[in-house]
PDB file of N, CA and C in Angstrom:
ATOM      1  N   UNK A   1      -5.912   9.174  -7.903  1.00  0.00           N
ATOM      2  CA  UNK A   1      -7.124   8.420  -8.169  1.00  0.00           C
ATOM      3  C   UNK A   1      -7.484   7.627  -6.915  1.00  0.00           C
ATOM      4  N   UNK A   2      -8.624   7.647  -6.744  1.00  0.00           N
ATOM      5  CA  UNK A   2      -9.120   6.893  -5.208  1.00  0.00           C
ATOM      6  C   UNK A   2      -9.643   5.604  -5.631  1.00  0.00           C
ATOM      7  N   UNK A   3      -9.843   4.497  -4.372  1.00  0.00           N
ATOM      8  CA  UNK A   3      -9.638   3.167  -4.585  1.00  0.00           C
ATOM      9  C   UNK A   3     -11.324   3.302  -5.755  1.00  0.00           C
ATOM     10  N   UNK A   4     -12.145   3.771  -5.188  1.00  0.00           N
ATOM     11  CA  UNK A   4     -13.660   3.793  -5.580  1.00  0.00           C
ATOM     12  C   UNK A   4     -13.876   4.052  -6.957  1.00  0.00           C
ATOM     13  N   UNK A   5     -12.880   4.799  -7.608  1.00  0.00           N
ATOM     14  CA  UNK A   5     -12.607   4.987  -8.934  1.00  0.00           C
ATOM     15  C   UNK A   5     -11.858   4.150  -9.581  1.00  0.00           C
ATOM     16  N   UNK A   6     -11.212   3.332  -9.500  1.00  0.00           N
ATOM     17  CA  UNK A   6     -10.292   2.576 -10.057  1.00  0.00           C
ATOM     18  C   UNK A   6     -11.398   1.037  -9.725  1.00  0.00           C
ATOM     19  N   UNK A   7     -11.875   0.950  -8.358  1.00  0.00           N
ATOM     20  CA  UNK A   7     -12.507  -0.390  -8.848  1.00  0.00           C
ATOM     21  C   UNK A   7     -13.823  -0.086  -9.828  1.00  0.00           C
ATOM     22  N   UNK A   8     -14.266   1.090  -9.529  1.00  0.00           N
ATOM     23  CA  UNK A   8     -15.275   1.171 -10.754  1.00  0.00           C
ATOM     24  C   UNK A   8     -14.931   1.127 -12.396  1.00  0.00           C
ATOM     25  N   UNK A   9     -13.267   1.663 -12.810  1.00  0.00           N
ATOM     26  CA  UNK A   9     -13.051   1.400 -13.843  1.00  0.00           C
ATOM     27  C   UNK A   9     -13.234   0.041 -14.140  1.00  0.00           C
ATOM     28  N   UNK A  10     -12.996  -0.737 -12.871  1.00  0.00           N
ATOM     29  CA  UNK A  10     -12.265  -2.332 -13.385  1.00  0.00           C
ATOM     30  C   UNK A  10     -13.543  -2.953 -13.750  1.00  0.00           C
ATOM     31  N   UNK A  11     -14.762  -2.301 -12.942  1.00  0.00           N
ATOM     32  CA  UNK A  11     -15.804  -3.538 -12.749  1.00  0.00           C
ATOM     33  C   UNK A  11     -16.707  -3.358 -14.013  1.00  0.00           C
ATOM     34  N   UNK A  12     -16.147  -1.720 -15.197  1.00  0.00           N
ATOM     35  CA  UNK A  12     -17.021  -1.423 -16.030  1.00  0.00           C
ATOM     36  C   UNK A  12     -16.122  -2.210 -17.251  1.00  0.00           C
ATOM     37  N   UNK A  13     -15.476  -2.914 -17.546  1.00  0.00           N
ATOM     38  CA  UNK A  13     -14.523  -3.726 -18.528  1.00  0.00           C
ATOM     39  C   UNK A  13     -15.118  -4.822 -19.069  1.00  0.00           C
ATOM     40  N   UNK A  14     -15.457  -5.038 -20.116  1.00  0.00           N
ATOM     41  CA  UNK A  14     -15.999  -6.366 -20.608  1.00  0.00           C
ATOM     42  C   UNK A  14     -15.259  -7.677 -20.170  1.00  0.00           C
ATOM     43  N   UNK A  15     -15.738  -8.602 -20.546  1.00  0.00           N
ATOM     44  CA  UNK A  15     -14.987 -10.205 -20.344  1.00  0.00           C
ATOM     45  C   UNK A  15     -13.735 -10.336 -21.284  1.00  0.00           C
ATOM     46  N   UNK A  16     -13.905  -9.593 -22.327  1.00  0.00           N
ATOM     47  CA  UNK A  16     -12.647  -9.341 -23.378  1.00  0.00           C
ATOM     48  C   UNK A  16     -11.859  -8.783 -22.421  1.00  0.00           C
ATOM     49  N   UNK A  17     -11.823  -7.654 -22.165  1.00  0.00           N
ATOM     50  CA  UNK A  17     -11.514  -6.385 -21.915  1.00  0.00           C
ATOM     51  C   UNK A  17     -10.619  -6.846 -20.902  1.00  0.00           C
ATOM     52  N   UNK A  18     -11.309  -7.692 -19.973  1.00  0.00           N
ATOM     53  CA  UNK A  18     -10.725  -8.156 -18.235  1.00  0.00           C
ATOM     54  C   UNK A  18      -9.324  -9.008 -18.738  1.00  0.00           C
ATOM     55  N   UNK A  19      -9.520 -10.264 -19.084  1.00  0.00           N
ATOM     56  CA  UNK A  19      -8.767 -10.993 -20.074  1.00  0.00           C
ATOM     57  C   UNK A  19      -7.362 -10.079 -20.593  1.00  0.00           C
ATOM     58  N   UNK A  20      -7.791  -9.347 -21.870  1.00  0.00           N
ATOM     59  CA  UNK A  20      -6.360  -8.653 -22.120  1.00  0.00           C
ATOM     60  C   UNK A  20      -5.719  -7.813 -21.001  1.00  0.00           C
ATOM     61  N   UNK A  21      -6.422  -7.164 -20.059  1.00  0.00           N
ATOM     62  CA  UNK A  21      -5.542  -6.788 -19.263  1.00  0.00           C
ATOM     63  C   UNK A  21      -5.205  -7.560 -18.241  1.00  0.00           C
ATOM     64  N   UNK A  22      -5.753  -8.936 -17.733  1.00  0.00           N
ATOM     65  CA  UNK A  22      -5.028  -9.366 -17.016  1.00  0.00           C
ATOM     66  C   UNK A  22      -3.611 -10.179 -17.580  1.00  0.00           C
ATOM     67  N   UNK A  23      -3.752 -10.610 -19.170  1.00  0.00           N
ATOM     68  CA  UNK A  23      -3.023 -11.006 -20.189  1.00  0.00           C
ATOM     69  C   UNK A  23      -1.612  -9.766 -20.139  1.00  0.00           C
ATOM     70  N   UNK A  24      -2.158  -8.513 -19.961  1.00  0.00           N
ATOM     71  CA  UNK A  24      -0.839  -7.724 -19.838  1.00  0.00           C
ATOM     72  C   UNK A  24      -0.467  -7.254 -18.612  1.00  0.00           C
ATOM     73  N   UNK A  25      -1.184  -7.776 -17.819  1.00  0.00           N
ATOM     74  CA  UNK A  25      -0.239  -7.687 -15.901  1.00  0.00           C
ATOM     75  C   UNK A  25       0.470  -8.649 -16.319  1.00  0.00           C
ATOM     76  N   UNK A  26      -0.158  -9.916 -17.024  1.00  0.00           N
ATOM     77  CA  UNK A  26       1.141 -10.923 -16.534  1.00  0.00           C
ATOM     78  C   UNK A  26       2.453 -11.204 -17.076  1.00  0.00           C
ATOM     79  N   UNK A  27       2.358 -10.341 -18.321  1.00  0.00           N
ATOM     80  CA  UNK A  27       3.367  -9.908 -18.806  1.00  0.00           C
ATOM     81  C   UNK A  27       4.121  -9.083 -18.345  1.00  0.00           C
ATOM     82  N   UNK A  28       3.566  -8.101 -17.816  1.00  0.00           N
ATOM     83  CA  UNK A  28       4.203  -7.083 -17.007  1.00  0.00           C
ATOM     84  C   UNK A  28       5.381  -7.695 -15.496  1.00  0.00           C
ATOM     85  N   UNK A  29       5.086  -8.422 -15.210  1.00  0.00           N
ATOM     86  CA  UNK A  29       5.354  -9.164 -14.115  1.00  0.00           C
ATOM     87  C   UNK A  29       6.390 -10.518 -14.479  1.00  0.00           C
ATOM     88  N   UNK A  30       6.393 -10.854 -15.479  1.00  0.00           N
ATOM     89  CA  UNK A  30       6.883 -11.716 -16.055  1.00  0.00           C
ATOM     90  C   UNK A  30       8.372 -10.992 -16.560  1.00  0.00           C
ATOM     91  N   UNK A  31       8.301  -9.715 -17.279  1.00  0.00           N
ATOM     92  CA  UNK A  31       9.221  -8.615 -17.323  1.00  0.00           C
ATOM     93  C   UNK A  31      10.069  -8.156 -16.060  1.00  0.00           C
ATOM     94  N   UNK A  32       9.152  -7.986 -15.131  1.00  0.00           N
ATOM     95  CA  UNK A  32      10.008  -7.629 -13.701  1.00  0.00           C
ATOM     96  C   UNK A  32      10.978  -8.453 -13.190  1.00  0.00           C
ATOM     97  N   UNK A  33      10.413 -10.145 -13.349  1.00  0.00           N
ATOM     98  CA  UNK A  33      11.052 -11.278 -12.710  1.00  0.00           C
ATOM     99  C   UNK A  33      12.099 -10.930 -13.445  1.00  0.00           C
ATOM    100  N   UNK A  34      12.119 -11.419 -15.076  1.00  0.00           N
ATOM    101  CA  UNK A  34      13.199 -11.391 -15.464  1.00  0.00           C
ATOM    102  C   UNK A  34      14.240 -10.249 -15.796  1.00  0.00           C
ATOM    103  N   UNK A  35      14.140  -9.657 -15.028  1.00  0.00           N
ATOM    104  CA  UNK A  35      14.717  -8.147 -15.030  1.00  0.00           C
ATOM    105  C   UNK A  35      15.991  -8.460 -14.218  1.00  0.00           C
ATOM    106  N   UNK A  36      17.143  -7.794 -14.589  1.00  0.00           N
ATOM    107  CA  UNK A  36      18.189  -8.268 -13.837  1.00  0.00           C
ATOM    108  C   UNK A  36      18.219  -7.610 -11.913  1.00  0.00           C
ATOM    109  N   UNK A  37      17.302  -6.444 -12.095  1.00  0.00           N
ATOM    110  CA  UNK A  37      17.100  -5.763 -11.079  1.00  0.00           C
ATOM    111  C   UNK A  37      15.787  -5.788 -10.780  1.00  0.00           C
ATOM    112  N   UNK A  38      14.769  -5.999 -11.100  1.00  0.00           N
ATOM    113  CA  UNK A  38      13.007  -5.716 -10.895  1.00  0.00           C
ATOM    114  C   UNK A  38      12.898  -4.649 -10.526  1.00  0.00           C
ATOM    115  N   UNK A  39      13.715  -3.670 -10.860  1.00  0.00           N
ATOM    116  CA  UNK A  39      13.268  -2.001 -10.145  1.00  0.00           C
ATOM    117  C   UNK A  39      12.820  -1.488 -10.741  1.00  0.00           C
ATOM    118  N   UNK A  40      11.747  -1.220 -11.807  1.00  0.00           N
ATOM    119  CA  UNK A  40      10.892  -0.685 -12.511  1.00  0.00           C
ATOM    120  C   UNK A  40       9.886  -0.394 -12.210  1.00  0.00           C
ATOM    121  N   UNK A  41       8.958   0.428 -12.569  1.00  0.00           N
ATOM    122  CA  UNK A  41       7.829   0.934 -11.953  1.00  0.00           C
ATOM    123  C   UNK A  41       6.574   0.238 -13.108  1.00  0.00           C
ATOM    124  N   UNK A  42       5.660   0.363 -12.642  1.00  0.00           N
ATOM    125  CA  UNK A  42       4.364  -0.024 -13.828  1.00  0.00           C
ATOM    126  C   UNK A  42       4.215   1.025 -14.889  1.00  0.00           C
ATOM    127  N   UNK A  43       4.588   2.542 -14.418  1.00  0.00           N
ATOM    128  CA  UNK A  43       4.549   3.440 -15.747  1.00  0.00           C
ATOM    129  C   UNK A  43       5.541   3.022 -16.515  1.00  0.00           C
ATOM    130  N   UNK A  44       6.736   2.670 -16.379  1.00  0.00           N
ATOM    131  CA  UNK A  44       7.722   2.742 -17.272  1.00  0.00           C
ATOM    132  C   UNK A  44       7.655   1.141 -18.061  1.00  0.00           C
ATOM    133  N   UNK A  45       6.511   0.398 -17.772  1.00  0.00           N
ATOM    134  CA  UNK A  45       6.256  -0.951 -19.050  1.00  0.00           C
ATOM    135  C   UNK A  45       4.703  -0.464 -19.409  1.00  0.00           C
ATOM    136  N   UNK A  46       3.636  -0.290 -18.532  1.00  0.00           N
ATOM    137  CA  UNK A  46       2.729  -0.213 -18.952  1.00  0.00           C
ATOM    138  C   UNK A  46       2.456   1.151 -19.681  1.00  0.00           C
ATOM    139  N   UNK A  47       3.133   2.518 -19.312  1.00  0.00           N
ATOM    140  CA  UNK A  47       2.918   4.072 -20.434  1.00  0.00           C
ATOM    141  C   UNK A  47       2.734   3.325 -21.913  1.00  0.00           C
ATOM    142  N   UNK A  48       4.072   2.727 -22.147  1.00  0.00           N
ATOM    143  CA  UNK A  48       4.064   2.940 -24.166  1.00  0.00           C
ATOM    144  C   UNK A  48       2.787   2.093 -24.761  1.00  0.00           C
ATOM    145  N   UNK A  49       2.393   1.141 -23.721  1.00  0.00           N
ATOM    146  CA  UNK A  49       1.996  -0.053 -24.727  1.00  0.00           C
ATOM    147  C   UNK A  49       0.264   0.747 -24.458  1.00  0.00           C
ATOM    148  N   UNK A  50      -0.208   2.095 -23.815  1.00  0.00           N
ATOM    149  CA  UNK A  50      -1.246   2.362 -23.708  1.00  0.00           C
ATOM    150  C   UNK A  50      -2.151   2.523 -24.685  1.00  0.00           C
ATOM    151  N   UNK A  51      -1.417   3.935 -25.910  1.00  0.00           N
ATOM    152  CA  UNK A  51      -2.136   3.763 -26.264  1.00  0.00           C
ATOM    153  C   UNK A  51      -2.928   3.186 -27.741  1.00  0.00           C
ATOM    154  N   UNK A  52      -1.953   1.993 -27.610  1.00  0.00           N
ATOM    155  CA  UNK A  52      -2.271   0.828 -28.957  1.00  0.00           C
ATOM    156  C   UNK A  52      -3.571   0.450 -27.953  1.00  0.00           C
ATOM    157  N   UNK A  53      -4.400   0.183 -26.725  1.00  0.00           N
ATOM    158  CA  UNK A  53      -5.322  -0.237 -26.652  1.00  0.00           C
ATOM    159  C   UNK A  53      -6.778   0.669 -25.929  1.00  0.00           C
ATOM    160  N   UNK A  54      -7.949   0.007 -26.110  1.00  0.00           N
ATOM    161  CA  UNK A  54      -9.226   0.530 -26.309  1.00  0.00           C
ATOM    162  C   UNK A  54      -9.102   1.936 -24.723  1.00  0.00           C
ATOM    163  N   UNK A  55      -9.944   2.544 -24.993  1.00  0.00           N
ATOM    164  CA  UNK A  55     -10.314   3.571 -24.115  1.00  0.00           C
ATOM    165  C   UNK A  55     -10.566   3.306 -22.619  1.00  0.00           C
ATOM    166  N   UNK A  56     -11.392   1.535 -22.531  1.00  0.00           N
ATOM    167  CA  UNK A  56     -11.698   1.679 -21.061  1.00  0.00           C
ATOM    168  C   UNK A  56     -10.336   0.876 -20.447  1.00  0.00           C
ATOM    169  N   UNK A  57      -9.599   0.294 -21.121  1.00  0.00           N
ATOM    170  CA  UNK A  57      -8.075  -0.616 -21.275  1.00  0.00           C
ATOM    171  C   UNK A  57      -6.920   0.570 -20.887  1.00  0.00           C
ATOM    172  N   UNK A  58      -6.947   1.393 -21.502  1.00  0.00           N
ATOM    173  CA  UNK A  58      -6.322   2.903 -21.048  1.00  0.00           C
ATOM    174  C   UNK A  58      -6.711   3.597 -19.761  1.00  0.00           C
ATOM    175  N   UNK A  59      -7.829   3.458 -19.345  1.00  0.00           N
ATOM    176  CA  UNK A  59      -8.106   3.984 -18.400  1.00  0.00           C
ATOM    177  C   UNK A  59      -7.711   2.815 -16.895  1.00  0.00           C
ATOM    178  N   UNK A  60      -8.026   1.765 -16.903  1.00  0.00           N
ATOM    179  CA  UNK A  60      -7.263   0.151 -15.839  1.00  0.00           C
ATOM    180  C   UNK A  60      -6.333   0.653 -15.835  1.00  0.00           C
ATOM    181  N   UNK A  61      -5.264   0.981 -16.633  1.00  0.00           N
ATOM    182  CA  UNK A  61      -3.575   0.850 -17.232  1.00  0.00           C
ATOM    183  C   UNK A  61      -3.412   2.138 -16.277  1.00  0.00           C
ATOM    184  N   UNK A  62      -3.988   3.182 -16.038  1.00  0.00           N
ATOM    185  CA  UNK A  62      -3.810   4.518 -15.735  1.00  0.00           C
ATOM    186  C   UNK A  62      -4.402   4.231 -13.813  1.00  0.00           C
ATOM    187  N   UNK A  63      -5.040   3.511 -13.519  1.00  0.00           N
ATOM    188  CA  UNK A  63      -5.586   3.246 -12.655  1.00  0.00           C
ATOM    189  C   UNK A  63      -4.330   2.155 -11.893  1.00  0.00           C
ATOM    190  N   UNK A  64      -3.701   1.159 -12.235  1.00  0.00           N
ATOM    191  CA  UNK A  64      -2.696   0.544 -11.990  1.00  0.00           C
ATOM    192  C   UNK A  64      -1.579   1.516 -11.744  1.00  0.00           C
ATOM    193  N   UNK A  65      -1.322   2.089 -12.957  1.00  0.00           N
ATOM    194  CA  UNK A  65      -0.148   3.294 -12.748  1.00  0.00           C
ATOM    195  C   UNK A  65      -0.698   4.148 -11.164  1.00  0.00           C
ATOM    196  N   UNK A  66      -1.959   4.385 -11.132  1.00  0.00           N
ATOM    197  CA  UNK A  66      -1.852   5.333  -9.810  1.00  0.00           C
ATOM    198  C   UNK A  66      -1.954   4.475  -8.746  1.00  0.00           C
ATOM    199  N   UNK A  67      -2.105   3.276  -8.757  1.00  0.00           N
ATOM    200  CA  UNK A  67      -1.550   2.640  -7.541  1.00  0.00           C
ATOM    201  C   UNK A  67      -0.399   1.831  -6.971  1.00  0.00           C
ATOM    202  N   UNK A  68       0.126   1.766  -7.976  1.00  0.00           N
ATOM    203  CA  UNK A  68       1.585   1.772  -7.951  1.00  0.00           C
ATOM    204  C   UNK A  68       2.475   2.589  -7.426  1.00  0.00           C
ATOM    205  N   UNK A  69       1.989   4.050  -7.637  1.00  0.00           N
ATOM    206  CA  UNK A  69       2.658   5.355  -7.427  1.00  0.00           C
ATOM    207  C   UNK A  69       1.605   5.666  -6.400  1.00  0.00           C
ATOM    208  N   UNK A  70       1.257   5.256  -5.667  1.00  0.00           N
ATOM    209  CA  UNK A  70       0.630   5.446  -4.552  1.00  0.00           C
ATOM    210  C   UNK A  70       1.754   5.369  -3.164  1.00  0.00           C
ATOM    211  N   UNK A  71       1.959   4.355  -2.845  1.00  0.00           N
ATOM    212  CA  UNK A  71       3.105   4.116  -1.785  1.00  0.00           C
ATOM    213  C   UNK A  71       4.636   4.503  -1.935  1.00  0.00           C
ATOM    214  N   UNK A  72       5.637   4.154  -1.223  1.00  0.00           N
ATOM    215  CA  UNK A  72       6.462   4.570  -1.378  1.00  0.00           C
ATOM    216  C   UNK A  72       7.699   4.245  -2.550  1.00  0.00           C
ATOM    217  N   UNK A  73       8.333   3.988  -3.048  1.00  0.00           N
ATOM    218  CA  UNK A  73       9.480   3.703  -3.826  1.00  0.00           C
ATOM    219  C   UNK A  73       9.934   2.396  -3.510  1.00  0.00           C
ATOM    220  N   UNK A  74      10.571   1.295  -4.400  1.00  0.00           N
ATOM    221  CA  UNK A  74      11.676   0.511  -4.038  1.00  0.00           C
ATOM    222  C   UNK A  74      12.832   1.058  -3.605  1.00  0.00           C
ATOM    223  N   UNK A  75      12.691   0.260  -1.946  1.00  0.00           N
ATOM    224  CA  UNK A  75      13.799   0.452  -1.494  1.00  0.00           C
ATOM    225  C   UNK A  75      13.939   2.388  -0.862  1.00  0.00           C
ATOM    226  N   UNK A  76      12.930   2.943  -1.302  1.00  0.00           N
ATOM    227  CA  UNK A  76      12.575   3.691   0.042  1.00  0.00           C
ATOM    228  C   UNK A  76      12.241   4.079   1.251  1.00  0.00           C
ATOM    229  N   UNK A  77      12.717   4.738   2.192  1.00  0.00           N
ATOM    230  CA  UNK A  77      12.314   4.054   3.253  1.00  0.00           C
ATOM    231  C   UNK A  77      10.889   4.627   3.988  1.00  0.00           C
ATOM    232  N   UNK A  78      10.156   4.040   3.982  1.00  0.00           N
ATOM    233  CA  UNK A  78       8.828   3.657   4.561  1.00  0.00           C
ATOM    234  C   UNK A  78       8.640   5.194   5.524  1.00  0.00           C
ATOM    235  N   UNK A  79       7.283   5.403   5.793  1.00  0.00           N
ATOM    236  CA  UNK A  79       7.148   6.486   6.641  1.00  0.00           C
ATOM    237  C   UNK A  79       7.230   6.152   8.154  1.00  0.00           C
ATOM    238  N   UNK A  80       7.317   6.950   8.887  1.00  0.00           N
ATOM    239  CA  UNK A  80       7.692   5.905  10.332  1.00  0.00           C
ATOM    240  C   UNK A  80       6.220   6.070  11.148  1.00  0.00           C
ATOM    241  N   UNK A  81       6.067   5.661  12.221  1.00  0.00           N
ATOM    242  CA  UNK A  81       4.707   5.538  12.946  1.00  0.00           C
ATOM    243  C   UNK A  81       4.862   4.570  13.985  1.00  0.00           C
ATOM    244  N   UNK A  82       3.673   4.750  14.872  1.00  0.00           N
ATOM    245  CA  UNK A  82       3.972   4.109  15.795  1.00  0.00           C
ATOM    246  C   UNK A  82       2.748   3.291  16.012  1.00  0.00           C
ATOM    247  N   UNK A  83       2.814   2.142  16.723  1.00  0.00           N
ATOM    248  CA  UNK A  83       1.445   1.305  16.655  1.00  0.00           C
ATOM    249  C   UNK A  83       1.399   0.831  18.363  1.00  0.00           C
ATOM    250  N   UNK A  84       0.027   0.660  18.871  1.00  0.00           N
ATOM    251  CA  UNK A  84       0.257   0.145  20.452  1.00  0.00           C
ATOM    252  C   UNK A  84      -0.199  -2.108  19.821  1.00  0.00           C
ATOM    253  N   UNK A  85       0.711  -2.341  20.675  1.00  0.00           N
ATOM    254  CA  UNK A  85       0.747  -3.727  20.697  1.00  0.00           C
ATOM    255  C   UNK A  85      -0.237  -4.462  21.303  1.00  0.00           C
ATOM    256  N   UNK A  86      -0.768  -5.397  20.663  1.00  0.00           N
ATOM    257  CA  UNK A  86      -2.059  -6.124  20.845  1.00  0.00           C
ATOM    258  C   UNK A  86      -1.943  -6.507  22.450  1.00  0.00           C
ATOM    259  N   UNK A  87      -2.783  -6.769  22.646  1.00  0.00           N
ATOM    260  CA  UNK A  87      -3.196  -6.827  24.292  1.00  0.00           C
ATOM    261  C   UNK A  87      -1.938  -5.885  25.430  1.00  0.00           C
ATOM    262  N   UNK A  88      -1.752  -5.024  25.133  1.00  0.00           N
ATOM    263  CA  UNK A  88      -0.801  -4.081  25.826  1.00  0.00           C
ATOM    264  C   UNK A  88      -0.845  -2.638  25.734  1.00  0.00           C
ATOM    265  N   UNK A  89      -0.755  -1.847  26.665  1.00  0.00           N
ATOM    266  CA  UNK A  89      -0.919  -0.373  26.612  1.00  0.00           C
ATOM    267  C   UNK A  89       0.579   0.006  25.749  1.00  0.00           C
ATOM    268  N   UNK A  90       1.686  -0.648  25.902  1.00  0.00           N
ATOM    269  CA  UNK A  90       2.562   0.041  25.417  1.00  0.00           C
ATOM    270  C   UNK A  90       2.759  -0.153  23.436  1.00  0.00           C
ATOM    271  N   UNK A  91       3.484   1.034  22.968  1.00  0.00           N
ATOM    272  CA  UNK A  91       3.398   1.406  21.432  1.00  0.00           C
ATOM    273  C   UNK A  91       4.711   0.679  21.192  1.00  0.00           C
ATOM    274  N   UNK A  92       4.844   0.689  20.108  1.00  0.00           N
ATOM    275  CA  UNK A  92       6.064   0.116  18.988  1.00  0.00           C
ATOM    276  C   UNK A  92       6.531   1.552  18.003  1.00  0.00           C
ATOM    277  N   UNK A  93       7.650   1.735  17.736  1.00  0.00           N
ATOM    278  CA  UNK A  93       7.760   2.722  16.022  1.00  0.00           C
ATOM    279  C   UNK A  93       8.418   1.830  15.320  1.00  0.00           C
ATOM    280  N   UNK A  94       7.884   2.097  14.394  1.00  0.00           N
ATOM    281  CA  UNK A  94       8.331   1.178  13.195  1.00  0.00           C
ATOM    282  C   UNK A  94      10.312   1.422  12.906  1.00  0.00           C
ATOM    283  N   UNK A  95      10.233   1.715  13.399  1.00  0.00           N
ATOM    284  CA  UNK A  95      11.894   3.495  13.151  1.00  0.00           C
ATOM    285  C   UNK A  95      12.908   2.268  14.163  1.00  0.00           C
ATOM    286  N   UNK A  96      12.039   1.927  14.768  1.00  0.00           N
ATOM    287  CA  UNK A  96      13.015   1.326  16.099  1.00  0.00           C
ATOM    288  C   UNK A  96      13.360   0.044  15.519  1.00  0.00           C
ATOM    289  N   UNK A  97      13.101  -0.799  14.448  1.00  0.00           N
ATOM    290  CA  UNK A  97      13.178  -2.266  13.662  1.00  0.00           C
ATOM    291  C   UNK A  97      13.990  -2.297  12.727  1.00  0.00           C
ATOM    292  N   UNK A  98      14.512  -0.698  12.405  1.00  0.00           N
ATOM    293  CA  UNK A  98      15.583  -0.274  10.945  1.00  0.00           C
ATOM    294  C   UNK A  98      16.776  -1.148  11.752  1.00  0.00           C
ATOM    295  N   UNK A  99      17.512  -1.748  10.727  1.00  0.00           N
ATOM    296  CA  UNK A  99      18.836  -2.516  10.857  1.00  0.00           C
ATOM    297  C   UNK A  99      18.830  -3.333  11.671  1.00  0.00           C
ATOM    298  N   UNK A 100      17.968  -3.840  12.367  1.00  0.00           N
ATOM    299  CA  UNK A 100      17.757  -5.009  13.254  1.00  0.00           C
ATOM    300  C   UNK A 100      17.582  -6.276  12.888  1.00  0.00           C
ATOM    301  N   UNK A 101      15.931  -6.211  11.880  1.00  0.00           N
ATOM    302  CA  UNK A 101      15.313  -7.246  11.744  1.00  0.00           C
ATOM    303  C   UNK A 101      14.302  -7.322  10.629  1.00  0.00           C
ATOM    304  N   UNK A 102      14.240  -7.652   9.864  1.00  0.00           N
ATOM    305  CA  UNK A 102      13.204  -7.682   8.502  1.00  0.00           C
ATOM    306  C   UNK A 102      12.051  -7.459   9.594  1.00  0.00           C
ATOM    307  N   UNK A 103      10.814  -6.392   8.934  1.00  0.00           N
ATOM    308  CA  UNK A 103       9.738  -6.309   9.534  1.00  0.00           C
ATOM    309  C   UNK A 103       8.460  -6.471   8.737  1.00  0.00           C
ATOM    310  N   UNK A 104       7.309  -7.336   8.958  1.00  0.00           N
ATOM    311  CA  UNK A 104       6.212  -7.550   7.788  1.00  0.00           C
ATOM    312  C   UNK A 104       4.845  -6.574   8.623  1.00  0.00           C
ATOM    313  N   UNK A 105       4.400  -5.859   8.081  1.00  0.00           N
ATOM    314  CA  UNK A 105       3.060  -5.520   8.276  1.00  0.00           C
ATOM    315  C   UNK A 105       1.706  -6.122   7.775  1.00  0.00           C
ATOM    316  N   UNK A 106       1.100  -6.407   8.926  1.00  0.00           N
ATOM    317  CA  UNK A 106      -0.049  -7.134   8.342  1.00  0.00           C
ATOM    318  C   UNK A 106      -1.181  -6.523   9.205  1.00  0.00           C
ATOM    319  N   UNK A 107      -2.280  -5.419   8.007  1.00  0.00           N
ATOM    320  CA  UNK A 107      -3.274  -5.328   8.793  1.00  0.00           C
ATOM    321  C   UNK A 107      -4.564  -5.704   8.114  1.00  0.00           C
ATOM    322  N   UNK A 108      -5.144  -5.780   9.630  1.00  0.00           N
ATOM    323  CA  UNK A 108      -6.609  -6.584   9.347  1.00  0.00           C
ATOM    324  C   UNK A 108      -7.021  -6.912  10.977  1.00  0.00           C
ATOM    325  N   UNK A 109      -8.185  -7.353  10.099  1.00  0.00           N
ATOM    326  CA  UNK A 109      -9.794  -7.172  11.687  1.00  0.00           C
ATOM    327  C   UNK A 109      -9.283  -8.180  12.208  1.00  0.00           C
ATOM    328  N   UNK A 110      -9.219  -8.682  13.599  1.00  0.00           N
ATOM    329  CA  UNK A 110      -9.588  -9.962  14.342  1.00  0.00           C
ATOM    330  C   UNK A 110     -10.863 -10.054  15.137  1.00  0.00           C
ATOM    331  N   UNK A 111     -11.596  -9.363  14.512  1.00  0.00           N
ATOM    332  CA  UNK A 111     -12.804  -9.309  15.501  1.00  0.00           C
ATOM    333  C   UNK A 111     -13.496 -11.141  14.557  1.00  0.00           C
TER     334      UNK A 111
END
């Protein structure tokens, strides 16, 4: 499912509609914390409880599930790549930071 479809599910949801499902992210999340491990995925809390609710509520729930399962796994390891460093001709791989040093990615404009 592409981002353009999933925000269009979200933005077609009533004020009810928005409400209970943000009412069951935060449950959902509330579940993870207290999880002795948080390694669960969003299909495996949000699948059962689908389809006790309305059609466009099923469809968010299914839209969450595919972005969840979009990236990689907990605790998988990341795809590798290489990036050139801000004001510098020379690149970085991400490959080269394994067992060194916690690494955060942050992208976005500085223009």
């Amino acid at each position: 499912m592409e981002k353009q479809q999933r925000d269009s599910i979200m933005s077609s949801l009533s004020t009810e509609q928005r409400n209970n499902f943000r009412q069951l992210i935060a449950r959902t999340q509330k579940e993870r914390k207290a999880s002795s491990s948080g390694l669960f995925t969003a299909r495996e809390v949000l699948e059962p409880q689908k389809e006790k609710l309305a059609p466009q509520l099923q469809a968010a729930i299914d839209a969450v599930i595919a972005r969840d399962e979009m990236g990689p796994a907990v605790g998988q390891q990341p795809p590798d790549f290489n990036l050139k460093l801000m004001g510098s001709a020379e690149r970085v791989r991400l490959s080269s930071f394994r067992g060194k040093r916690p690494v955060a990615l942050v992208f976005g404009s500085y223009t």
